[in-house]
Protein backbone atom coordinates (compact mmCIF):
# COMPACT_ATOMS: atom_id res chain seq x y z
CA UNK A 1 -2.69 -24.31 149.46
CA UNK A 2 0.00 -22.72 150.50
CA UNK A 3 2.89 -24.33 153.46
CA UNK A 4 2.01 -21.40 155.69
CA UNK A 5 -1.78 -22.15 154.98
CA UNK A 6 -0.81 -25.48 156.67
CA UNK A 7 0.62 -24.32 159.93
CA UNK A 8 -1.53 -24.54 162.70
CA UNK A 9 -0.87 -21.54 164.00
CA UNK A 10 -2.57 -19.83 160.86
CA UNK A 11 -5.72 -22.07 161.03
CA UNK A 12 -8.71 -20.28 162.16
CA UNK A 13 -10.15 -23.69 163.35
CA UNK A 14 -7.00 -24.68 165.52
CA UNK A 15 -7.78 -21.81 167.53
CA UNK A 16 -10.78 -23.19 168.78
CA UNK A 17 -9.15 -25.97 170.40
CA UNK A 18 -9.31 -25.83 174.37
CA UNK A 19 -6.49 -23.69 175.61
CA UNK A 20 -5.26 -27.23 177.82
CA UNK A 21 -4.85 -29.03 174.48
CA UNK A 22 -2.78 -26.15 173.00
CA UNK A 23 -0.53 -26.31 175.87
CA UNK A 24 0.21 -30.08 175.40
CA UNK A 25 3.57 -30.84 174.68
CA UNK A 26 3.20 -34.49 172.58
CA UNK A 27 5.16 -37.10 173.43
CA UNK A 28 8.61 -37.50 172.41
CA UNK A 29 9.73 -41.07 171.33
CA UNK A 30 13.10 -42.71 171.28
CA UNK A 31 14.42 -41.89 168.27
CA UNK A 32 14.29 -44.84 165.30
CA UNK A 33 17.40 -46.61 163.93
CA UNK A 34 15.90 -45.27 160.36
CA UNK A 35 16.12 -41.54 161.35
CA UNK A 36 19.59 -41.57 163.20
CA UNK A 37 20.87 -43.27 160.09
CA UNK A 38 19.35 -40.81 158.12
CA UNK A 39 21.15 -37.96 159.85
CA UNK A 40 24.18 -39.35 160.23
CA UNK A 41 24.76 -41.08 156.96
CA UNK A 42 25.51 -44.40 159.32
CA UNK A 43 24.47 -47.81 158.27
CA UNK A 44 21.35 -48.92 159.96
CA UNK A 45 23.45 -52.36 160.98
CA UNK A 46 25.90 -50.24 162.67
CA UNK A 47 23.82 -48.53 165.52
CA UNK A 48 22.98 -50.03 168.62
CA UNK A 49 19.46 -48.92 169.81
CA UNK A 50 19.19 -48.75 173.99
CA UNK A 51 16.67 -46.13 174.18
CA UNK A 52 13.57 -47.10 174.29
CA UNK A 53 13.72 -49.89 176.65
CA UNK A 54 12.59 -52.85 174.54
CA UNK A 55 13.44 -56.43 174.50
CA UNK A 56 16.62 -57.63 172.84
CA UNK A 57 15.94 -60.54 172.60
CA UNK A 58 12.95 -59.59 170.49
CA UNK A 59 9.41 -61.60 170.98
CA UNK A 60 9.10 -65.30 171.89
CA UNK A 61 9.17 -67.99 169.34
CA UNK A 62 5.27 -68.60 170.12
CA UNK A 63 4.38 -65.51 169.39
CA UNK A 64 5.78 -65.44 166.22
CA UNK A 65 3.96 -68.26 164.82
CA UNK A 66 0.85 -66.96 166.19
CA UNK A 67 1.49 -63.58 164.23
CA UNK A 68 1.89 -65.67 161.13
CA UNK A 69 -1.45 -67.55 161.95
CA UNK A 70 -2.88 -64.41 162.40
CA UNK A 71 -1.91 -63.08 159.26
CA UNK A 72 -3.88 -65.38 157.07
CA UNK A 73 -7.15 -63.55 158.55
CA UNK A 74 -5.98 -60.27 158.71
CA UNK A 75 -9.24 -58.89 156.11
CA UNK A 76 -11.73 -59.79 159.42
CA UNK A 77 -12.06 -57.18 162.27
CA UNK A 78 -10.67 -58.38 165.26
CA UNK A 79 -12.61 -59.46 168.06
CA UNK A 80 -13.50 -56.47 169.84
CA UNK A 81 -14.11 -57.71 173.07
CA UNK A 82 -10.64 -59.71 173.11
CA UNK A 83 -12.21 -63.30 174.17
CA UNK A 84 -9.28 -65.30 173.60
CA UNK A 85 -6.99 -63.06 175.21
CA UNK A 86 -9.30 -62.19 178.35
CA UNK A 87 -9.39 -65.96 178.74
CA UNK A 88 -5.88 -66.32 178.69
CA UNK A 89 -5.14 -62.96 181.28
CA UNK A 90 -7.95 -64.33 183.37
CA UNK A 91 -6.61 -67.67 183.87
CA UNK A 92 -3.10 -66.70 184.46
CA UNK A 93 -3.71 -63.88 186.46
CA UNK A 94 -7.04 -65.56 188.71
CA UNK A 95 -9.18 -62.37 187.71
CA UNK A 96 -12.70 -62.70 186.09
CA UNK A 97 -13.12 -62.07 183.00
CA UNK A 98 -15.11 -58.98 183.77
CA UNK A 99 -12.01 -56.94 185.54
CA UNK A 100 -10.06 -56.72 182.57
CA UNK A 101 -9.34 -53.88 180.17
CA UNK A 102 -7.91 -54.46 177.05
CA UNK A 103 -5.75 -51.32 175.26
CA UNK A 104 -3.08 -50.23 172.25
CA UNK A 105 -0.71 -50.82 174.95
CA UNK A 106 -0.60 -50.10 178.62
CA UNK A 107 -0.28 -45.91 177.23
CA UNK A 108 -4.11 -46.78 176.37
CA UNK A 109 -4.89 -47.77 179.70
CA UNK A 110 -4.02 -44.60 181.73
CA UNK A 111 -5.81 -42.72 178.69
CA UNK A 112 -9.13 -44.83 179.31
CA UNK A 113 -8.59 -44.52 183.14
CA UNK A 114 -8.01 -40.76 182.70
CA UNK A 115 -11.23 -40.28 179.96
CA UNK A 116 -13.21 -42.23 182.25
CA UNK A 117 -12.82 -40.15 185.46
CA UNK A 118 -11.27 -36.96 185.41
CA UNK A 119 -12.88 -33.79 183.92
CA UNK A 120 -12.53 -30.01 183.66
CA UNK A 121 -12.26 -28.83 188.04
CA UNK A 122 -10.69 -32.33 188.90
CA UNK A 123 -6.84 -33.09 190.19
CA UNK A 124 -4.68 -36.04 189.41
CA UNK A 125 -1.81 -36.70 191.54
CA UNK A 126 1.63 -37.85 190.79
CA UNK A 127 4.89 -37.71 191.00
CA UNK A 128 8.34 -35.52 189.98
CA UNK A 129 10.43 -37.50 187.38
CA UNK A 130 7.04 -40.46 187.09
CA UNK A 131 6.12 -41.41 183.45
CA UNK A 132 5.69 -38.77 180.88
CA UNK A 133 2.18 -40.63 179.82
CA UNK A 134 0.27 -39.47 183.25
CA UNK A 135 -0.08 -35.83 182.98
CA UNK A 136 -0.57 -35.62 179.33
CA UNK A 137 -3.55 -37.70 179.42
CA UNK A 138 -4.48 -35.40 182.45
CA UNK A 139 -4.36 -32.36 180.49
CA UNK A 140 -5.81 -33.89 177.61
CA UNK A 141 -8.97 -34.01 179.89
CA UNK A 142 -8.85 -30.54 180.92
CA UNK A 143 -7.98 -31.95 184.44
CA UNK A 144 -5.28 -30.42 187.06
CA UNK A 145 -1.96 -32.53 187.43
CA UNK A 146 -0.36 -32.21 190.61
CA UNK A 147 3.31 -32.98 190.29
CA UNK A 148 4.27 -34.12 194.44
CA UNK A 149 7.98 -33.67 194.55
CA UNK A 150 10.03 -36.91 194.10
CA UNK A 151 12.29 -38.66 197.44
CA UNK A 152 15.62 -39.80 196.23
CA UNK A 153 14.04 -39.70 192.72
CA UNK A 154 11.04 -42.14 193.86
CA UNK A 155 7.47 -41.63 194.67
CA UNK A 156 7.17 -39.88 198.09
CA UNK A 157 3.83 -41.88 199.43
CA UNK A 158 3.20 -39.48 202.35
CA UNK A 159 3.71 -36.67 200.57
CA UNK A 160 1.01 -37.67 197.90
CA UNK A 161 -1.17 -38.80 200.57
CA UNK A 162 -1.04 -34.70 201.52
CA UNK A 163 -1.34 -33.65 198.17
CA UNK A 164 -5.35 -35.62 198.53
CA UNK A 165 -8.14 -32.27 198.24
CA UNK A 166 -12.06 -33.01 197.24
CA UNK A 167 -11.03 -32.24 193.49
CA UNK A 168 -8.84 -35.36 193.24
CA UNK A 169 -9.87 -38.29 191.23
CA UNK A 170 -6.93 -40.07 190.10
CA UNK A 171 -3.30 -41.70 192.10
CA UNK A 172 -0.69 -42.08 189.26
CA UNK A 173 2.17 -44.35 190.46
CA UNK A 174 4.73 -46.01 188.60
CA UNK A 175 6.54 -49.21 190.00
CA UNK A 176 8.83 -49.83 189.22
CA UNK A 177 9.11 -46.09 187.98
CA UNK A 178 10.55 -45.30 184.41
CA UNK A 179 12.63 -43.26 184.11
CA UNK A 180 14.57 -43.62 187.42
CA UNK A 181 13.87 -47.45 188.24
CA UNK A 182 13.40 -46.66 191.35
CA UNK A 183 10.81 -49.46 193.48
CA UNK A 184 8.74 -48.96 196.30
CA UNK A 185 8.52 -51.70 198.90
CA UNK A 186 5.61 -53.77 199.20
CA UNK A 187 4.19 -52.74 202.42
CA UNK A 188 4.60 -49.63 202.21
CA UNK A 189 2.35 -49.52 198.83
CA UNK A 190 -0.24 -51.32 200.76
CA UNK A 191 0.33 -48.89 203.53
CA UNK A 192 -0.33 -46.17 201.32
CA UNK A 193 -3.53 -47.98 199.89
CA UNK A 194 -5.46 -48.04 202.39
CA UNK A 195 -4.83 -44.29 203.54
CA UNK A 196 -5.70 -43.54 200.28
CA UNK A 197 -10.05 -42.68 200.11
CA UNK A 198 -12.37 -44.92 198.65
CA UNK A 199 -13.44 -41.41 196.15
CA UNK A 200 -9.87 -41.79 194.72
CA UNK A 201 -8.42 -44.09 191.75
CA UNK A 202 -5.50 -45.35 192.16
CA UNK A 203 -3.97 -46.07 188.88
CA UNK A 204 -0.69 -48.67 189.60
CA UNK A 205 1.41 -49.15 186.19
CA UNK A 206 3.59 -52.19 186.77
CA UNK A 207 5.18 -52.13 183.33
CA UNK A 208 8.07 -53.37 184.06
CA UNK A 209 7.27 -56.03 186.47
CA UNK A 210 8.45 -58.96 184.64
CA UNK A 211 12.01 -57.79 185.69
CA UNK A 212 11.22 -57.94 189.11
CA UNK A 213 13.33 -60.92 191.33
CA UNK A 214 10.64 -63.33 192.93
CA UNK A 215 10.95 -61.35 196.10
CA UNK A 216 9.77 -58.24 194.59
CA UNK A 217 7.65 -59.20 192.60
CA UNK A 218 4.29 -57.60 192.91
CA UNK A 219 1.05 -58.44 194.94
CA UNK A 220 -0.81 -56.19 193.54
CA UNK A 221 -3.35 -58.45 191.96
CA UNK A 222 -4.12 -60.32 195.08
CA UNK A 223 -5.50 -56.76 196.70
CA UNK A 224 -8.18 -55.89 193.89
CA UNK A 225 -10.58 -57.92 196.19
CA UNK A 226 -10.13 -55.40 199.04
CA UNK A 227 -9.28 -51.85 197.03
CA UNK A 228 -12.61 -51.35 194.77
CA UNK A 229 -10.44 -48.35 194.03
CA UNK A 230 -7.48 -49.91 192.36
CA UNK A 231 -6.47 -50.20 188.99
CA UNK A 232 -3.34 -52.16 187.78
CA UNK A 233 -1.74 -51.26 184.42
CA UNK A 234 0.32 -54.29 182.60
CA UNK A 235 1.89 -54.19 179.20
CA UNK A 236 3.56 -57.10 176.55
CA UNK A 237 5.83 -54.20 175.12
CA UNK A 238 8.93 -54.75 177.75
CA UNK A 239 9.75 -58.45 178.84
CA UNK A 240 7.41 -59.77 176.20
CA UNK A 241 8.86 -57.90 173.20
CA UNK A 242 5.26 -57.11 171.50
CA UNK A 243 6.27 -52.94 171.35
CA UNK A 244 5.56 -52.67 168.01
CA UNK A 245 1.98 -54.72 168.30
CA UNK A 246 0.84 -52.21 171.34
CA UNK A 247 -0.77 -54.44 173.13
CA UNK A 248 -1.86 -54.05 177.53
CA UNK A 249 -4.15 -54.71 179.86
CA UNK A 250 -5.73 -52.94 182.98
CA UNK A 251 -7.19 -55.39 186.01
CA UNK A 252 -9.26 -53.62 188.42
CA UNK A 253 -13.12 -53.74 189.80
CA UNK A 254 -16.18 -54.98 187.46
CA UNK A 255 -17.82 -51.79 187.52
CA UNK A 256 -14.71 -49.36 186.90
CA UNK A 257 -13.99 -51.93 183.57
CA UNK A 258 -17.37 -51.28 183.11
CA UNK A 259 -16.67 -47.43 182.65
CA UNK A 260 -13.25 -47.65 180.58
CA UNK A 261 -15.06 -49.95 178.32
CA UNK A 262 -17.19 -47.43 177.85
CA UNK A 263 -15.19 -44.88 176.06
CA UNK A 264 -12.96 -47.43 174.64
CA UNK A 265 -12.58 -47.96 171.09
CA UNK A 266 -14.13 -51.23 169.77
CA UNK A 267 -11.19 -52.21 168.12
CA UNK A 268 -8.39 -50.78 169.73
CA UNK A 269 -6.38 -54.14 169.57
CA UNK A 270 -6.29 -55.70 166.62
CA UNK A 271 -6.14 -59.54 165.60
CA UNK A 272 -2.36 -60.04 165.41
CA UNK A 273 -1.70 -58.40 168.64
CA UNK A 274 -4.14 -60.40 170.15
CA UNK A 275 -2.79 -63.62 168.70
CA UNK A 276 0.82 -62.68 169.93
CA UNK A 277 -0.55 -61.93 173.50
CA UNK A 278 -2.43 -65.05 173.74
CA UNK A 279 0.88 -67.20 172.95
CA UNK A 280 3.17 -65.10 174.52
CA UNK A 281 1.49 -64.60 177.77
CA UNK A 282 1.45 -69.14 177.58
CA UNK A 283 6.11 -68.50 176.91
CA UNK A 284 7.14 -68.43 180.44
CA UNK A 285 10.01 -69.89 179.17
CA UNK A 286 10.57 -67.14 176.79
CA UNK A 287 10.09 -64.08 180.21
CA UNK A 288 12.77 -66.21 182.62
CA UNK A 289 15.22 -65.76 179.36
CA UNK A 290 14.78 -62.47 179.37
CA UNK A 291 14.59 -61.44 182.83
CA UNK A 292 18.62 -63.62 182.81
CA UNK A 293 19.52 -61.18 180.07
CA UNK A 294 18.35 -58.15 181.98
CA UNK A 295 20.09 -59.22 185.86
CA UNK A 296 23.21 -59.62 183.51
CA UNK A 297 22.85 -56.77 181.31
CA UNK A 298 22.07 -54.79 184.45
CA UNK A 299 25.54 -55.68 185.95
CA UNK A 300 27.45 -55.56 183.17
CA UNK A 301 26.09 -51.68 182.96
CA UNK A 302 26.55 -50.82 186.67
CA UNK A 303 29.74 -52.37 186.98
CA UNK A 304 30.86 -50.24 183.87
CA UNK A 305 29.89 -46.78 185.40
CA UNK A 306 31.71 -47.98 188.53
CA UNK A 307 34.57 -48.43 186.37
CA UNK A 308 34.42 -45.00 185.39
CA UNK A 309 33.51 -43.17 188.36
CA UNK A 310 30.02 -42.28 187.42
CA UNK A 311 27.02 -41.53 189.37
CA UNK A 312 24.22 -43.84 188.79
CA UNK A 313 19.92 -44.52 189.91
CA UNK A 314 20.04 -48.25 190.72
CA UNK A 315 17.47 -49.94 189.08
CA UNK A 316 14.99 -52.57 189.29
CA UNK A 317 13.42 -52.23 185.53
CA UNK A 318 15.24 -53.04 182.54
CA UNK A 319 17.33 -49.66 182.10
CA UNK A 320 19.54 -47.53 184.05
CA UNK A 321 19.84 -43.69 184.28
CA UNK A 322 22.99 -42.13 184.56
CA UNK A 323 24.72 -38.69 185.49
CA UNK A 324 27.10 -36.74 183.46
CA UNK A 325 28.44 -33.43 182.84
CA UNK A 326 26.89 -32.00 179.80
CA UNK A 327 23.98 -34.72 178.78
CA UNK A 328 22.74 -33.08 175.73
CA UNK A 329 26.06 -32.64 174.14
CA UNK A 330 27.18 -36.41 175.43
CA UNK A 331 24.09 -37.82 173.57
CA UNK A 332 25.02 -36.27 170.78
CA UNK A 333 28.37 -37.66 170.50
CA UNK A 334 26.48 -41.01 171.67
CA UNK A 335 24.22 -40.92 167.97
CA UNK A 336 27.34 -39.66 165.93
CA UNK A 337 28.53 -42.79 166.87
CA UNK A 338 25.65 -44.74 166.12
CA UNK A 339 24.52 -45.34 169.86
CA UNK A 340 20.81 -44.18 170.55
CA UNK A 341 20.19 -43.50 174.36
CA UNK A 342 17.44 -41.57 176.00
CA UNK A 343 17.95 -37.54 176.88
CA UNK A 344 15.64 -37.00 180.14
CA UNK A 345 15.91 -33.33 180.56
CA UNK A 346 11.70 -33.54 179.94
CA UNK A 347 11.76 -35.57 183.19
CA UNK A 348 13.51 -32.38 185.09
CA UNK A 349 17.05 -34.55 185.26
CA UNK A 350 18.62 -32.34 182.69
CA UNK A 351 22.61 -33.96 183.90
CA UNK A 352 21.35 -37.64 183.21
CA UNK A 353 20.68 -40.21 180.21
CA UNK A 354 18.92 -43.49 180.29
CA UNK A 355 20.11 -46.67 178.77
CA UNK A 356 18.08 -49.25 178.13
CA UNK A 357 19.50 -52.63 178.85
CA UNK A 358 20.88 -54.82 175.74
CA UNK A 359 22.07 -57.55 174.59
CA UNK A 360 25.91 -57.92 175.76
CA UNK A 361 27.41 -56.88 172.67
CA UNK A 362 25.29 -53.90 172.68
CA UNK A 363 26.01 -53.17 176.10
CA UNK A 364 29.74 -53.15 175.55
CA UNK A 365 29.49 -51.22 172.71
CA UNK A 366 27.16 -48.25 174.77
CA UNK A 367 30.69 -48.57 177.07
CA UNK A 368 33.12 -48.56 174.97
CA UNK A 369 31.34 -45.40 173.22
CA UNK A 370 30.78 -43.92 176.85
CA UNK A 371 34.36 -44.27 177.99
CA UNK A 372 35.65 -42.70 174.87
CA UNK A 373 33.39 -39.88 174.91
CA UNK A 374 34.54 -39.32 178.50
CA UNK A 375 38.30 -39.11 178.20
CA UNK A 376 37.94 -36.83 174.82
């Protein structure tokens, strides 16, 4: 067959996909070491990758003996109801074992939560600059996204609130939000809670909660009891380091697990990334490490754009987005010298970048690359 045979724009049977999947725009990655060597002719061991907001430190030493456990039975299905691992989330987080959804990482989650409830005629809120994730599995649905404009690059709670019709199923919030780091306070989420009608999901992603301070730290868990209508996204691909295993976890009501089980795939987390959970989720150890690395990382980053005079979001996640003149052409000169940040012109912030926290050597090299870049 011929290549333009191949192109989906020639295929008589692409053309009877849904208009709203045809208008999808997929998902854009950070781009891999492998590629950016590739195209550059670099050597992989020279670039510094602090784009896609992953651990440096890597995954905890428990885990990796558990993956190599896991390995010896890797010809068996996994378990496809996740027993070990719902014993484990249940116990640490004081859930039952019936709230908990189990998904190819927290991305999974929001897909279940949007396949489950929204439809063809319904809305899902959320907001300006939120995570990428929430209205492509809207659209992917056939659903309405209603993009609320962001406050100082956060969610804007009342505003949302007034964005609420009959057709709305689904709350999207982000918090802390990626990619602007931006946190909103506790109260105020509860605030906005129980405004928020008992019709309408709430769907709270809390990715990036493990790099909360104590006092932040979320509460969220503690008001599934009172919000039937509350979902809470977690992942192991940020503080835990398990982004290449894809594994996360939704808590919410018994009978709303009930109904992402339900279009779930049997085995959408397989046996090693079960085994890592399980032993990672038992590190704390491992999570305090990391979180140290990130408050320093974080200041060794902010005092650096200081240093230069450049505008930046403060964050409380484990990146930081930044303004300059010219982005596009600045993270180009970033991966010509071997530094991979994160364009976020898809997030309507076409005059910022986002760099992902490192370790300090890696940070001081993003710096050192910035500052140069700069004064040329």
């Amino acid at each position: 067959m011929s290549a333009s045979g191949n192109n989906p724009s020639n295929s008589s049977v692409a053309k009877l996909a849904p208009e709203y999947i045809k208008a999808i725009a997929p998902y854009q990655g950070g781009k891999p070491i492998s590629e950016l060597a590739r195209e550059m002719g670099l050597q992989v061991e020279d670039i510094v990758k602090l784009a896609s907001n992953e651990n440096p430190l890597g995954i905890s030493p428990k885990a990796e003996f558990a993956i190599q456990e896991a390995l010896l039975d890797i010809a068996r299905y996994p378990d496809g109801n996740s027993f070990a691992l719902r014993e484990t989330v249940s116990k640490k987080f004081n859930v039952a074992n019936n709230q908990i959804v189990f998904g190819n990482g927290s991305n999974d989650i929001l897909e279940l939560a949007a396949r489950a409830f929204l439809t063809a005629g319904c809305e899902a809120i959320y907001s300006q600059h939120a995570f990428a994730v929430y209205p492509l599995v809207t659209q992917a649905t056939g659903a309405t996204g209603v993009v609320v404009p962001a406050k100082n690059f956060g969610h804007d709670l009342p505003a949302m609130l007034a964005a609420i019709t009959p057709k709305t199923r689904i709350i999207f919030i982000a918090n802390p939000n990626n990619p602007t780091g931006t946190l909103l306070g506790k109260a105020e989420l509860l605030a906005f809670l129980k405004q928020v009608p008992k019709t309408v999901l709430v769907v709270l992603d809390e990715a990036y909660d493990e790099y909360l301070s104590a006092t932040n730290k979320s509460e969220a868990i503690t008001w599934l009891n009172e919000f039937d209508n509350l979902i809470i996204s977690r992942t192991l691909s940020k503080a835990y380091g398990l982004a290449g295993l894809r594994v996360g976890f939704g808590l919410c009501h018994a009978d709303i697990a009930d109904l992402m089980n339900r279009v779930r795939q049997p085995f959408n987390v397989n046996s090693v990334a079960q085994a890592a959970a399980v032993a990672s989720l038992a590190d704390d150890d491992f999570v305090e490490r990391s979180y140290a690395l990130n408050q320093a990382g974080m200041l060794q980053l902010t005092q650096g754009f200081n240093k230069l005079g450049l505008e930046y979001i403060p964050s409380f996640a484990n990146f930081v987005s930044f303004k300059v003149s010219n982005a596009a052409a600045v993270n180009q000169k970033f991966l010509q010298n071997g530094v991979i940040v994160r364009p976020i012109a898809n997030y309507e912030m076409p005059d910022y970048l986002r760099v992902s926290i490192g370790l300090f050597s890696e940070n001081a090299r993003f710096l050192e690359v910035l500052e140069a870049i700069i004064k040329n």
